[in-house]
N, C-alpha and C. Protein backbone atom coordinates (compact mmCIF):
# COMPACT_ATOMS: atom_id res chain seq x y z
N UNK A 1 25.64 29.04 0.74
CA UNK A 1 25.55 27.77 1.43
C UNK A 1 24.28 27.05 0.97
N UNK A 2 24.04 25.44 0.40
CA UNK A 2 23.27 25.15 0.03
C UNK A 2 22.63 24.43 1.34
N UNK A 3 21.40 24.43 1.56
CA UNK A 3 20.93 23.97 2.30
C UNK A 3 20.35 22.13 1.48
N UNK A 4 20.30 21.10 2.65
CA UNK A 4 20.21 20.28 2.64
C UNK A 4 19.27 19.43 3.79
N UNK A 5 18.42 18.63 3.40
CA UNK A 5 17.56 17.86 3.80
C UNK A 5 17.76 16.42 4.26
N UNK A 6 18.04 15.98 4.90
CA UNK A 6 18.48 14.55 5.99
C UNK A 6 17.99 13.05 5.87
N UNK A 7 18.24 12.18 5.62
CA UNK A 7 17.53 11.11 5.72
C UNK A 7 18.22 10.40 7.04
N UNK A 8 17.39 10.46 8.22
CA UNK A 8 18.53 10.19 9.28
C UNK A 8 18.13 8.38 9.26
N UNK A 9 19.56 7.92 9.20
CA UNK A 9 19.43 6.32 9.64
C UNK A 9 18.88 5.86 11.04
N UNK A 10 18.25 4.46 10.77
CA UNK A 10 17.31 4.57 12.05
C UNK A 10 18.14 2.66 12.02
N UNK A 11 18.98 2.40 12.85
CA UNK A 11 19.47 1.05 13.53
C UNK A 11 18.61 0.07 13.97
N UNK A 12 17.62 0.10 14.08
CA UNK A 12 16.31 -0.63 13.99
C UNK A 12 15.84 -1.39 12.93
N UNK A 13 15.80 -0.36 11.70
CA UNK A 13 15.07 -0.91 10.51
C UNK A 13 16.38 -2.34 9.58
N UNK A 14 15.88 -2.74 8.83
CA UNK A 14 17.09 -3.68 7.71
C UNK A 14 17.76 -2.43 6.53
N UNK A 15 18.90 -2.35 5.96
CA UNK A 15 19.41 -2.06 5.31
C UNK A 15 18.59 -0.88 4.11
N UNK A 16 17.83 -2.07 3.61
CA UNK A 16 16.80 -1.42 2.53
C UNK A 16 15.98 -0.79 2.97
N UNK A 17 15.23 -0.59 4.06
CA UNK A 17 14.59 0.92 4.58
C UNK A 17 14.91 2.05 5.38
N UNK A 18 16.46 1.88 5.07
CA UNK A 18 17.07 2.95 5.75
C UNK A 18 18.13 2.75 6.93
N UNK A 19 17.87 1.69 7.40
CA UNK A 19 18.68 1.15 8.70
C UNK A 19 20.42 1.52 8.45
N UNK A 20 20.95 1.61 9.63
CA UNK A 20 21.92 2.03 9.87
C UNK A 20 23.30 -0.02 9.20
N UNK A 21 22.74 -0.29 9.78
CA UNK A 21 23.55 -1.73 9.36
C UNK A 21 24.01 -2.71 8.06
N UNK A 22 25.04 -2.53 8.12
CA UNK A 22 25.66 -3.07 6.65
C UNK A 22 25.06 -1.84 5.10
N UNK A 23 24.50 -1.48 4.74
CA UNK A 23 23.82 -1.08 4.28
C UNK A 23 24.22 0.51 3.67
N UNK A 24 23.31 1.26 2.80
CA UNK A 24 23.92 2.64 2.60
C UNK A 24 22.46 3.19 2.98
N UNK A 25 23.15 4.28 3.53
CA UNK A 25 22.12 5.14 3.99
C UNK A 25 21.08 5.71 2.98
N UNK A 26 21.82 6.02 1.72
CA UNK A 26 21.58 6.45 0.72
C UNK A 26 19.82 5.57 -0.08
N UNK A 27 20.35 4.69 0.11
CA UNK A 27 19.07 3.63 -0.26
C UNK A 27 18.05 3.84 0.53
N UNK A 28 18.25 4.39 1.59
CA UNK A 28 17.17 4.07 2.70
C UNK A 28 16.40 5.59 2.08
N UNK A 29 16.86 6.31 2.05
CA UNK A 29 16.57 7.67 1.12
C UNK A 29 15.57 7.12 -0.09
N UNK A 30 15.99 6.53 -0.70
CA UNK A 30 15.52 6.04 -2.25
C UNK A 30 13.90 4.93 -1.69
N UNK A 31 14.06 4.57 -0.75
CA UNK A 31 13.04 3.34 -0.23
C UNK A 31 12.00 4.22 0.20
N UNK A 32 12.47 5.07 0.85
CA UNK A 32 11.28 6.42 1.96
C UNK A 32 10.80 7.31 0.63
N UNK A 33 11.48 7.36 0.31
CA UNK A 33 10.93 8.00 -1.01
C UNK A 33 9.67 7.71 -2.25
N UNK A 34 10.03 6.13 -2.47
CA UNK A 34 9.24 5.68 -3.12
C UNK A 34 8.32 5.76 -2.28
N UNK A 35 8.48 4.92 -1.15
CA UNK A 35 7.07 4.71 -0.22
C UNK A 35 6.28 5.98 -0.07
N UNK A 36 6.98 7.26 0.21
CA UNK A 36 5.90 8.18 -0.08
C UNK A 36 5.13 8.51 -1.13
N UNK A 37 5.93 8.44 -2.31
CA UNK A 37 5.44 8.70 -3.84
C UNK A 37 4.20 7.45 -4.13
N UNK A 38 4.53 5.83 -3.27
CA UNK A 38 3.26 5.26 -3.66
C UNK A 38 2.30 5.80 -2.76
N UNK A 39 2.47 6.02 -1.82
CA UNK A 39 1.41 6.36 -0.64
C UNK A 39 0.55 7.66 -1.83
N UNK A 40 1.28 8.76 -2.10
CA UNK A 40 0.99 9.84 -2.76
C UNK A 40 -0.30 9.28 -4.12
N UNK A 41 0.44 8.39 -4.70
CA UNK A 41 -0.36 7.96 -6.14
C UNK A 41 -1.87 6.66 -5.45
N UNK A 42 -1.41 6.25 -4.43
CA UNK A 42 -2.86 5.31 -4.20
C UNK A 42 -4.04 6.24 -3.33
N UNK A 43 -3.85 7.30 -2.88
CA UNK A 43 -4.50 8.50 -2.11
C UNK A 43 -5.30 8.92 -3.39
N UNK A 44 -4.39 9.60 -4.47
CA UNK A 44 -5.38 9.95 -5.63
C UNK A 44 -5.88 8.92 -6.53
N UNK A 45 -5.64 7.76 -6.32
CA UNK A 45 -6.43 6.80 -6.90
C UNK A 45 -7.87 6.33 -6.18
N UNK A 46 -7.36 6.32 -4.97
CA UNK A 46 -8.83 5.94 -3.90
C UNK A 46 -9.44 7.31 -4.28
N UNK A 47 -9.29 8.74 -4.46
CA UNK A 47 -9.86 9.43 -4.27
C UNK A 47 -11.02 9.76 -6.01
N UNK A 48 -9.91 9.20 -6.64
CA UNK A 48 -10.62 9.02 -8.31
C UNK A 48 -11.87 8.38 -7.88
N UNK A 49 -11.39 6.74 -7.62
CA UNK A 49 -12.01 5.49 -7.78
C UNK A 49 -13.67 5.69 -6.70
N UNK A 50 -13.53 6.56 -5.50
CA UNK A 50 -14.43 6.90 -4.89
C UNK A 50 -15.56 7.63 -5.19
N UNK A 51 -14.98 8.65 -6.34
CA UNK A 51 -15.95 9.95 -6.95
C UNK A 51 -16.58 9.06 -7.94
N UNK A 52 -15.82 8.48 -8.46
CA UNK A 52 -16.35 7.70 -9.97
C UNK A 52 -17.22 6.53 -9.17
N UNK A 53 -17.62 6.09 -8.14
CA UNK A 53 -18.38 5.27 -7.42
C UNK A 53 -19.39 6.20 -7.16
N UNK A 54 -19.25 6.88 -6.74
CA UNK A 54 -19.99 7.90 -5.68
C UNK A 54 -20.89 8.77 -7.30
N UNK A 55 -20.19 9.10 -8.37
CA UNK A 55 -21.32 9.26 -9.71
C UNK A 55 -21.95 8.17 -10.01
N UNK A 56 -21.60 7.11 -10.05
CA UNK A 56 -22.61 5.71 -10.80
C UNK A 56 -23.86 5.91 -9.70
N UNK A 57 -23.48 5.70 -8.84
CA UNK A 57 -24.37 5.43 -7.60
C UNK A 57 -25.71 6.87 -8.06
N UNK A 58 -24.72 7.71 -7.60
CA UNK A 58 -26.38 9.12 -8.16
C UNK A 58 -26.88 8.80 -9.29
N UNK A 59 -26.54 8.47 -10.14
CA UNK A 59 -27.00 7.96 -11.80
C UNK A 59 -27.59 6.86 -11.79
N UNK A 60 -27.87 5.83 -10.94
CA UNK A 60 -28.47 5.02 -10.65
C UNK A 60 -29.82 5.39 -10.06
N UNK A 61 -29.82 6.27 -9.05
CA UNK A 61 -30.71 6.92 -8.10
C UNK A 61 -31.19 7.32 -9.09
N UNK A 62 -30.81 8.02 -9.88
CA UNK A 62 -31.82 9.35 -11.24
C UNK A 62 -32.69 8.35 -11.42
N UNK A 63 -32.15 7.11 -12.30
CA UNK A 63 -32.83 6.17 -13.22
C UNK A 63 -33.95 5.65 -12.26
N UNK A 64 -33.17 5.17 -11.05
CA UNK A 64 -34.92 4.71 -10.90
C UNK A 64 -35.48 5.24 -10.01
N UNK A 65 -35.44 6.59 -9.60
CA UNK A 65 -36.05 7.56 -9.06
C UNK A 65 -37.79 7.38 -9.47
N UNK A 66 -38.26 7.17 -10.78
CA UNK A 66 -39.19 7.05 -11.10
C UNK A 66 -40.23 8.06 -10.94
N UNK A 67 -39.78 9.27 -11.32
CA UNK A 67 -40.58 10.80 -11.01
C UNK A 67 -40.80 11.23 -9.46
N UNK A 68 -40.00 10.90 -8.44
CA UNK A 68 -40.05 10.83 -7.13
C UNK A 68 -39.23 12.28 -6.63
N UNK A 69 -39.80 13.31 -6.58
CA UNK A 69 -39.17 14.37 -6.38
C UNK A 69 -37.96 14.35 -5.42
N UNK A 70 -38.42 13.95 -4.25
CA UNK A 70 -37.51 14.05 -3.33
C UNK A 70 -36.02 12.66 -3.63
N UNK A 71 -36.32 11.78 -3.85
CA UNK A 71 -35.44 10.71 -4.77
C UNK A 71 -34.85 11.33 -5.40
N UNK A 72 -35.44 12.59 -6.97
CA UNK A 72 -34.93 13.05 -7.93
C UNK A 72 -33.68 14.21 -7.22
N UNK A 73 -33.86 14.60 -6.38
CA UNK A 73 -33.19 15.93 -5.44
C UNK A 73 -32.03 15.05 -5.03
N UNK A 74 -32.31 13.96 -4.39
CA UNK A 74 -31.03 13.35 -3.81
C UNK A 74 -30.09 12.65 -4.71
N UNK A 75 -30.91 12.47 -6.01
CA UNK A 75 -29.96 12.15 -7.03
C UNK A 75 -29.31 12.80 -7.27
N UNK A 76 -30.39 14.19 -7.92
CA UNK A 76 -29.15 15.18 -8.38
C UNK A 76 -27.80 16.12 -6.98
N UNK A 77 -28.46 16.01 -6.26
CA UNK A 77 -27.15 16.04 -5.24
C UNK A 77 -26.21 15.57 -5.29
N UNK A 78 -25.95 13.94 -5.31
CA UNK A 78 -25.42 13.47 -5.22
C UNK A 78 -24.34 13.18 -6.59
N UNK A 79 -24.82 13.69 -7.33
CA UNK A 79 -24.58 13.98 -8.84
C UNK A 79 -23.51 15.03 -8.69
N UNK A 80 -23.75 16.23 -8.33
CA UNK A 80 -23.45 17.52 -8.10
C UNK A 80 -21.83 17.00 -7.65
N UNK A 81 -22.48 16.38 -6.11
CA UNK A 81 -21.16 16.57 -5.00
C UNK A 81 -20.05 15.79 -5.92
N UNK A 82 -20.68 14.37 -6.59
CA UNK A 82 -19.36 13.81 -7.15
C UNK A 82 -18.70 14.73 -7.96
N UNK A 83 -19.50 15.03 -8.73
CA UNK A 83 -18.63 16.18 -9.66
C UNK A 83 -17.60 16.97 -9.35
N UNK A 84 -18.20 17.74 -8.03
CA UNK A 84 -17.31 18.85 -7.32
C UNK A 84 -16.06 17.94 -6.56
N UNK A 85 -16.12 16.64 -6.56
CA UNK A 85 -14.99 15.86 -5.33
C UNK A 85 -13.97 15.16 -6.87
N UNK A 86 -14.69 15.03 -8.03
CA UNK A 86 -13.30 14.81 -9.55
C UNK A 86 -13.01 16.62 -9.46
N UNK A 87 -13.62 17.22 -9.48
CA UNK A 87 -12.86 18.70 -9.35
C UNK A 87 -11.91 18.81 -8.56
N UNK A 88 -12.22 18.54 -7.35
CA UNK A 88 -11.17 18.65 -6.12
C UNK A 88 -10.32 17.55 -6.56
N UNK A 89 -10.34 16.57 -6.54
CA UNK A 89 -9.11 15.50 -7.24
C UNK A 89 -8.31 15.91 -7.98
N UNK A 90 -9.08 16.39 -9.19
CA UNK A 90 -8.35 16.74 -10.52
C UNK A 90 -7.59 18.18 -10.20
N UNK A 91 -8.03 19.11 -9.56
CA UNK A 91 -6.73 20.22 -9.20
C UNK A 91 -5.88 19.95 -8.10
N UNK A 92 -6.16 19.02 -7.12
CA UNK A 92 -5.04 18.27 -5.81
C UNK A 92 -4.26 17.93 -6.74
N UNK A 93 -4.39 17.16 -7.92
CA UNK A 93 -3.30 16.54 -8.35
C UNK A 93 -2.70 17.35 -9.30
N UNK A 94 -3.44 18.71 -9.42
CA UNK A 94 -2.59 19.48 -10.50
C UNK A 94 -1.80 20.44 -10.28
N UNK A 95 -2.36 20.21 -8.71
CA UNK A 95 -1.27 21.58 -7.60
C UNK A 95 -0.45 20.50 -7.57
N UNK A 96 -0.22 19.30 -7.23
CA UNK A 96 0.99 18.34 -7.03
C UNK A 96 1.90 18.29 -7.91
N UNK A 97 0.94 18.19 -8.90
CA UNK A 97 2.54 17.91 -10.07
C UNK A 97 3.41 19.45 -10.12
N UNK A 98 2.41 21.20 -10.34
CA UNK A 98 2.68 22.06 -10.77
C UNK A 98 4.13 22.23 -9.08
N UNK A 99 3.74 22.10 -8.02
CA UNK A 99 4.32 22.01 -7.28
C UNK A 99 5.87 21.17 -7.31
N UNK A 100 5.62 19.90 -7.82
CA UNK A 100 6.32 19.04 -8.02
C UNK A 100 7.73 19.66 -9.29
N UNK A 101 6.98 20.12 -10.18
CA UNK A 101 7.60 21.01 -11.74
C UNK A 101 8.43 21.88 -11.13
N UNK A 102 7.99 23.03 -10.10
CA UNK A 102 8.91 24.18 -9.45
C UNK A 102 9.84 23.48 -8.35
N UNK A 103 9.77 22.62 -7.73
CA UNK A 103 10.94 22.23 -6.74
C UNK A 103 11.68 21.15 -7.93
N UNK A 104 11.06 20.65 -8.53
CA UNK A 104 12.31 19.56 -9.54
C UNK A 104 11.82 18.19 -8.99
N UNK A 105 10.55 18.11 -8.67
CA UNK A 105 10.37 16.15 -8.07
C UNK A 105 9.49 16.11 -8.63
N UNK A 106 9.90 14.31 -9.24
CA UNK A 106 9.00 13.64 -10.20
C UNK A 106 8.10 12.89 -9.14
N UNK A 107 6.71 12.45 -9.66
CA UNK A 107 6.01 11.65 -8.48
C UNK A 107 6.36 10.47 -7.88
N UNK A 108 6.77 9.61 -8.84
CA UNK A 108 7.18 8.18 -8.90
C UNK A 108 9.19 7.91 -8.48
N UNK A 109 9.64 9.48 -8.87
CA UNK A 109 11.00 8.91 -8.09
C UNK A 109 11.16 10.20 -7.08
N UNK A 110 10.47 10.22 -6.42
CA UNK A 110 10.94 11.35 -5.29
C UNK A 110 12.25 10.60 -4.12
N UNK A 111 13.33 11.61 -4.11
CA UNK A 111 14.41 11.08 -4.00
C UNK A 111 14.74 12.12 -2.36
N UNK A 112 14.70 11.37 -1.59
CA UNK A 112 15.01 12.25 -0.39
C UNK A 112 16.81 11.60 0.04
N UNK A 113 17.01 13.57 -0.07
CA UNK A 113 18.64 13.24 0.07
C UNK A 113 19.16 12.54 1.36
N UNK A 114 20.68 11.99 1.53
CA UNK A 114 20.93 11.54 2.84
C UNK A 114 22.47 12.27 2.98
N UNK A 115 22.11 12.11 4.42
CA UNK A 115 23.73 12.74 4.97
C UNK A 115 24.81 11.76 5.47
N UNK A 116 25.72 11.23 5.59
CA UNK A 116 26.36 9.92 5.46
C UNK A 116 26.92 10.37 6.85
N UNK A 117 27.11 9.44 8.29
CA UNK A 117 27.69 10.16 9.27
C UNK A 117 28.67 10.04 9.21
N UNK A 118 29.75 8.65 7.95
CA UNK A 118 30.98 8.83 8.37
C UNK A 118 31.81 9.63 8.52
């Protein structure tokens, strides 16, 4: 018996996000889907775009630290942590895809099945 996963229609929403009216359920599947897959790709983009802020910024601090020990410490901290937060980025997104590879979902078309009530 294969097991199967639901996209339940919701009579509320319009057609294209799933709604029960005029419409296929099926799409509403395909709409929830994307919307998660963008939600998924702008999460690791804010999370890029943040580290790569969050390095300029300590590299800034270095420069004009100006032999200021305690300045120089919070630079290189801050240096450090970005580093370690593109680490954490860069394997979140490499458990995602490797994750993604063993169940069969691509990022950009993740396709959540639907059950049709007729």
């Amino acid at each position: 018996m294969e097991k199967v996963f639901a996209q339940i229609c919701n009579p509320a929403l319009p057609s294209q996000l799933g709604g029960c009216g005029g419409g296929s359920v099926e799409q509403g599947g395909k709409v929830v889907g994307g919307l998660i897959s963008g939600i998924v790709g702008i999460v690791f983009l804010f999370g890029f775009l943040l580290t790569l802020a969050y390095l300029l910024t300590g590299g800034m601090q270095w420069i004009t630290s100006q032999g200021d020990k305690t300045a120089l410490e919070s630079a290189r901290n801050k240096i450090t942590h970005a580093i370690m937060g593109l680490v954490i980025v860069a394997s979140a997104y490499a458990i995602f895809k490797l994750i993604g590879n063993f169940f069969g979902i691509e990022l950009p078309n993740i396709k959540i099945p639907t059950i049709s009530g007729q």
